[in-house]
C-alpha atoms as a PDB file:
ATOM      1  CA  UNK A   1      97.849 -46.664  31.970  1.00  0.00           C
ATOM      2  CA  UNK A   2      97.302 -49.667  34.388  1.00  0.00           C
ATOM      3  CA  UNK A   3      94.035 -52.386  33.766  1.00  0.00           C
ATOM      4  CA  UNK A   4      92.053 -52.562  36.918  1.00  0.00           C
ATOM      5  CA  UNK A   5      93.130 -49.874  38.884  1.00  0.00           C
ATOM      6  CA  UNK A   6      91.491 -46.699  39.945  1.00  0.00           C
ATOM      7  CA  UNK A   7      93.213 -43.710  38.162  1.00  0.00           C
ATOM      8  CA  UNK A   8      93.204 -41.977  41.526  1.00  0.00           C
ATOM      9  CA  UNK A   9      96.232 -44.557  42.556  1.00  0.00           C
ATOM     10  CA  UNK A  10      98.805 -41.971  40.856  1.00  0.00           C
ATOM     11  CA  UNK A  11     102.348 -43.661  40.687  1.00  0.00           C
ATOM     12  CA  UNK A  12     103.943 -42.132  43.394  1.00  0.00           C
ATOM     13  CA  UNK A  13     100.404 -42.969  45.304  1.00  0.00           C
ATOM     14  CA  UNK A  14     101.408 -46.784  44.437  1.00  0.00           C
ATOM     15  CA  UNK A  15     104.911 -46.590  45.134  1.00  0.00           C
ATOM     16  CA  UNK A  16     103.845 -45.553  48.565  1.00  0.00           C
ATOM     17  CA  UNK A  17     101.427 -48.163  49.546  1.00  0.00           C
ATOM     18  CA  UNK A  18     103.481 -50.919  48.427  1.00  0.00           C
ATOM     19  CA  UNK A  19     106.526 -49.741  50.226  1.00  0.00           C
ATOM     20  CA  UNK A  20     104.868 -50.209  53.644  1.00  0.00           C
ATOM     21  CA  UNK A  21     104.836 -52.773  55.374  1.00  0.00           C
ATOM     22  CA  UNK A  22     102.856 -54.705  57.842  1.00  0.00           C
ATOM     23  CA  UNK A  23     101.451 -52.903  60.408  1.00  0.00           C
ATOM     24  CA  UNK A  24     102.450 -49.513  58.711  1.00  0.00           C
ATOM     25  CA  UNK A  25      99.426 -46.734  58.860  1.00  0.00           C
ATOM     26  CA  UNK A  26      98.599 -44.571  55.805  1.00  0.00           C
ATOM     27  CA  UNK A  27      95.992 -41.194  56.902  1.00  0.00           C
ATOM     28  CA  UNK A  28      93.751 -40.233  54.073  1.00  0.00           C
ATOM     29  CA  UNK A  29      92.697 -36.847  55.134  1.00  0.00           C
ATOM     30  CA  UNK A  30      90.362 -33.915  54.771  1.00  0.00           C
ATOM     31  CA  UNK A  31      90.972 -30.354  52.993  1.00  0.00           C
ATOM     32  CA  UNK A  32      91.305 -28.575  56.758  1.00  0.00           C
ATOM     33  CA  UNK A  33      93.794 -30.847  57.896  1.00  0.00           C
ATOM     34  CA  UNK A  34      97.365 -29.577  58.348  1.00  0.00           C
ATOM     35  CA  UNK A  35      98.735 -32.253  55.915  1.00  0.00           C
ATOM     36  CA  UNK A  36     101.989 -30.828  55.124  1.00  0.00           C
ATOM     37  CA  UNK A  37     102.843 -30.068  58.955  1.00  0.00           C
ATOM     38  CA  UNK A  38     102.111 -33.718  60.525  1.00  0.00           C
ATOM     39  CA  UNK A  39     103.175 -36.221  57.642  1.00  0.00           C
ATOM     40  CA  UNK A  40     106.615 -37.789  57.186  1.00  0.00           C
ATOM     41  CA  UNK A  41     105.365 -38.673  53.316  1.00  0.00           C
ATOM     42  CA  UNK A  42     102.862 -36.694  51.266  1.00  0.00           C
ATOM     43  CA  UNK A  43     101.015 -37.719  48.332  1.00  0.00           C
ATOM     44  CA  UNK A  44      98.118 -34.913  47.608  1.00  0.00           C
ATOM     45  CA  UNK A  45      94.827 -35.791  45.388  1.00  0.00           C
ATOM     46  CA  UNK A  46      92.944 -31.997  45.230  1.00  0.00           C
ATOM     47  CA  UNK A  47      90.092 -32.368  43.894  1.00  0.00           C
ATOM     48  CA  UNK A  48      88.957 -35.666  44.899  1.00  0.00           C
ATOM     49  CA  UNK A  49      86.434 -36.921  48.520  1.00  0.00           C
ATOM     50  CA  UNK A  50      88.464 -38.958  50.888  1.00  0.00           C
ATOM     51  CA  UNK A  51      85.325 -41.205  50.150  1.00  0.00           C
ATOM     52  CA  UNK A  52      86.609 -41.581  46.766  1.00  0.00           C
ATOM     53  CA  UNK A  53      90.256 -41.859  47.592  1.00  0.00           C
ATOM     54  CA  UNK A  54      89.677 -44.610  50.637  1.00  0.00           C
ATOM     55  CA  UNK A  55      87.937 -46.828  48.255  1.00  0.00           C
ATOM     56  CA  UNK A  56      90.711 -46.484  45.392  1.00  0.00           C
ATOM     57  CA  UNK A  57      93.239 -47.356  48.624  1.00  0.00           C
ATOM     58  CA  UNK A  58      91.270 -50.477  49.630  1.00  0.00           C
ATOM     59  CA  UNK A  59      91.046 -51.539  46.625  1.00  0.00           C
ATOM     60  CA  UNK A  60      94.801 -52.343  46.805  1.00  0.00           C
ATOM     61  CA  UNK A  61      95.829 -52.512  50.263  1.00  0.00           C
ATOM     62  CA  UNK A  62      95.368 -55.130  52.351  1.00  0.00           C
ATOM     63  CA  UNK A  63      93.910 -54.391  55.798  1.00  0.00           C
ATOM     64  CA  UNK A  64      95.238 -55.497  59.381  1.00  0.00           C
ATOM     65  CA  UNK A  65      93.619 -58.272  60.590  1.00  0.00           C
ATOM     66  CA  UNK A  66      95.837 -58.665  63.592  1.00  0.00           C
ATOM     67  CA  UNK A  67      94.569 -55.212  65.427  1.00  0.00           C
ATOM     68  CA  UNK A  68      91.599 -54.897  66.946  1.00  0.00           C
ATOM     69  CA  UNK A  69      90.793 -51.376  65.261  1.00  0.00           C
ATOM     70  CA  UNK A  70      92.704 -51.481  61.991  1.00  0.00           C
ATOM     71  CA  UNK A  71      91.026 -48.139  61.160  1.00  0.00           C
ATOM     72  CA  UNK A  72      90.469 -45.001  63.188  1.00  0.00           C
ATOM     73  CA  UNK A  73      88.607 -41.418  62.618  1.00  0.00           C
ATOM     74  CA  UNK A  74      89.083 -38.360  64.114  1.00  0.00           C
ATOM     75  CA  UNK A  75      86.132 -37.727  67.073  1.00  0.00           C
ATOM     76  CA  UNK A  76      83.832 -34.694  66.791  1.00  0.00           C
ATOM     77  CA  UNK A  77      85.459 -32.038  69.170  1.00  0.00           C
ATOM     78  CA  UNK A  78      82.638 -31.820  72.313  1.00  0.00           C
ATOM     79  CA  UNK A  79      81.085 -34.926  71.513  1.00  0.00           C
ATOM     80  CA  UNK A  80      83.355 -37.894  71.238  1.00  0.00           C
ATOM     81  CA  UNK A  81      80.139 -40.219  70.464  1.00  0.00           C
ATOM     82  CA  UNK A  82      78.824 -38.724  67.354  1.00  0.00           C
ATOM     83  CA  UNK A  83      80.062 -40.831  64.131  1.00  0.00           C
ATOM     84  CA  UNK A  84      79.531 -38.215  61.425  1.00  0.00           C
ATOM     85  CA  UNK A  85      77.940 -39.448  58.137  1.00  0.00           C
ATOM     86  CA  UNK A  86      81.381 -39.347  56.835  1.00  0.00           C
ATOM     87  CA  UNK A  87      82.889 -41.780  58.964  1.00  0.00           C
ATOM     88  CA  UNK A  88      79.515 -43.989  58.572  1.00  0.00           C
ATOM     89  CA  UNK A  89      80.445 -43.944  55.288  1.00  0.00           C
ATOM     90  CA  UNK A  90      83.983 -44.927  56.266  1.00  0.00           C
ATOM     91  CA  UNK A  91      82.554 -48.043  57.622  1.00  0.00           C
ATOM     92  CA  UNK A  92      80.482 -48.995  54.463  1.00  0.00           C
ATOM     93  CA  UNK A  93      83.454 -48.879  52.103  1.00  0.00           C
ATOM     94  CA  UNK A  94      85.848 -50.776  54.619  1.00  0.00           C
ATOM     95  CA  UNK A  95      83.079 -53.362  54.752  1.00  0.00           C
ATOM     96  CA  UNK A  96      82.270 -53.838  51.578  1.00  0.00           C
ATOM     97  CA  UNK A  97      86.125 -54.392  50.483  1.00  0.00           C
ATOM     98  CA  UNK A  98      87.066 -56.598  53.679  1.00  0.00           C
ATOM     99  CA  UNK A  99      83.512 -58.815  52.978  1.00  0.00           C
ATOM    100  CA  UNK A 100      82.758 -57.973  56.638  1.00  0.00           C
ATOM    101  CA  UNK A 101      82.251 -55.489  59.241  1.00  0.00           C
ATOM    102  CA  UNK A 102      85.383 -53.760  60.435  1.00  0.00           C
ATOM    103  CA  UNK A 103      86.052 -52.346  64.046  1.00  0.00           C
ATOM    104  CA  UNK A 104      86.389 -48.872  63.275  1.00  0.00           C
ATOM    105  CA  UNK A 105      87.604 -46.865  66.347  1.00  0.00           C
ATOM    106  CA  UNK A 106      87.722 -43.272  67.084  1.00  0.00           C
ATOM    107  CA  UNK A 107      90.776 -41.170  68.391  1.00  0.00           C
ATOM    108  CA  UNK A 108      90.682 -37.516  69.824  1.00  0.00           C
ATOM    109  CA  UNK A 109      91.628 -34.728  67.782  1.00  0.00           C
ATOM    110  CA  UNK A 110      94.968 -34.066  69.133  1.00  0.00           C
ATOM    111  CA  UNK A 111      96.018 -37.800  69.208  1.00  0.00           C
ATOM    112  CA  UNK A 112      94.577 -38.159  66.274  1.00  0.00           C
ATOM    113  CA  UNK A 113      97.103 -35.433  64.721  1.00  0.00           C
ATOM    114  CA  UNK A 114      99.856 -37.298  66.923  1.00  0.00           C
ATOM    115  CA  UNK A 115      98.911 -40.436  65.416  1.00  0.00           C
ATOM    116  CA  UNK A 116      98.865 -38.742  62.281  1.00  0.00           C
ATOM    117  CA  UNK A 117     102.664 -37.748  62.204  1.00  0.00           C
ATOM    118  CA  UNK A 118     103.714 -41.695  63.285  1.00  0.00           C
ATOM    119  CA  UNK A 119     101.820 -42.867  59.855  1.00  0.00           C
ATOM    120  CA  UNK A 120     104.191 -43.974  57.158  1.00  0.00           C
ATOM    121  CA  UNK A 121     102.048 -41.790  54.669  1.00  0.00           C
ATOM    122  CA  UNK A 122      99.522 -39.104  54.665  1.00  0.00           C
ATOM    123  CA  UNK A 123      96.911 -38.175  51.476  1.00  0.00           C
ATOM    124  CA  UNK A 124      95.486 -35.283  51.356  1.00  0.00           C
ATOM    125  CA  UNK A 125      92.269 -34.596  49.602  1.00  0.00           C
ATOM    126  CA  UNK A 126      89.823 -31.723  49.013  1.00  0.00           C
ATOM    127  CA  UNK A 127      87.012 -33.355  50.935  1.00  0.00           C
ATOM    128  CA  UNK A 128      84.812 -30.725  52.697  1.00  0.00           C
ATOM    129  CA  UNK A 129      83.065 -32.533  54.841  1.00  0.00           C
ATOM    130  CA  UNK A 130      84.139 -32.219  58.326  1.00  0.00           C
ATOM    131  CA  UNK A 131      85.929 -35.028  60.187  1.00  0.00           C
ATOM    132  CA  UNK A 132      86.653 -36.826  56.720  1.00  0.00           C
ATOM    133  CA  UNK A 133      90.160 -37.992  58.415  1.00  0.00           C
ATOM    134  CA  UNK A 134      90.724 -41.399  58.942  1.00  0.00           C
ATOM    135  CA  UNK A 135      93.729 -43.562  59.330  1.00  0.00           C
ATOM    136  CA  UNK A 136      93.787 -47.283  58.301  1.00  0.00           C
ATOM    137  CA  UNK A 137      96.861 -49.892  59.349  1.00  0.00           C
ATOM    138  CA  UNK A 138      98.201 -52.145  56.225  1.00  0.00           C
ATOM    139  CA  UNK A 139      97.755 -55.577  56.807  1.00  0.00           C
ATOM    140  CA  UNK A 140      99.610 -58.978  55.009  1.00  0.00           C
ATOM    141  CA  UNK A 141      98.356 -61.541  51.701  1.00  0.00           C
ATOM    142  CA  UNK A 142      97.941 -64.454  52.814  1.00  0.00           C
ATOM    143  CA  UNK A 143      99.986 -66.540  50.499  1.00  0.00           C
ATOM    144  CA  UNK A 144      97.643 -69.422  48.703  1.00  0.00           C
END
């Protein structure tokens, strides 16, 4: 057992997220999403909301502040303007770990699922909701 740390960031979970590196993207998908299929590394956390699991992430991993959209969700299929509450909810726990808003962009399904299979990880969850993908790029500590 670890002080401080969310017991959702299983070992192999943490071995992951420190191993990449600047700029590298980690996908923290829903229970419909072809996981297996489209990631190059897998961690799975069944039973958990990929609500839960991006705030246990951010609460370790730095984000990029380089990029203009250093996270992205899928878009609704027929109506690439709707922001589903999941993704609104997205927003609020990216802003209240960075202390500001972020830019959160949207990518089309099937470029999402290309983007997908370019991240260094993918975790899957069992989050219902639809849409609750979203794919966040690891960013640097600034050294005091």
């Amino acid at each position: 057992m670890l002080k401080n740390l969310s017991p959702l960031l299983s070992a192999d979970l943490l071995y992951h997220l420190c191993a990449m590196g600047h700029g590298d993207e980690v996908a923290i998908v829903d229970a419909n999403f072809p996981a297996h299929s489209n990631a190059q590394r897998h961690v799975a956390l069944p039973g958990n909301q990929a609500t839960e699991v991006l705030d246990a992430v951010m609460s370790v991993l730095p984000l990029d502040s380089f990029v203009e959209q250093p996270a992205n969700h899928m878009q609704v299929v027929g109506d690439p303007n709707a922001v589903p509450e999941i993704c609104q909810e997205f927003s609020g726990i990216l802003n209240s770990h960075q202390g500001e808003n972020v830019n959160m962009g949207s990518i089309e399904r099937f470029d999402f699922y290309d983007r997908v299979k370019q991240c260094y990880l993918v975790i899957s969850t069992s989050e219902a909701r639809l849409y609750g993908n979203i794919i966040i790029t690891k960013g640097i500590i600034v050294p005091d």
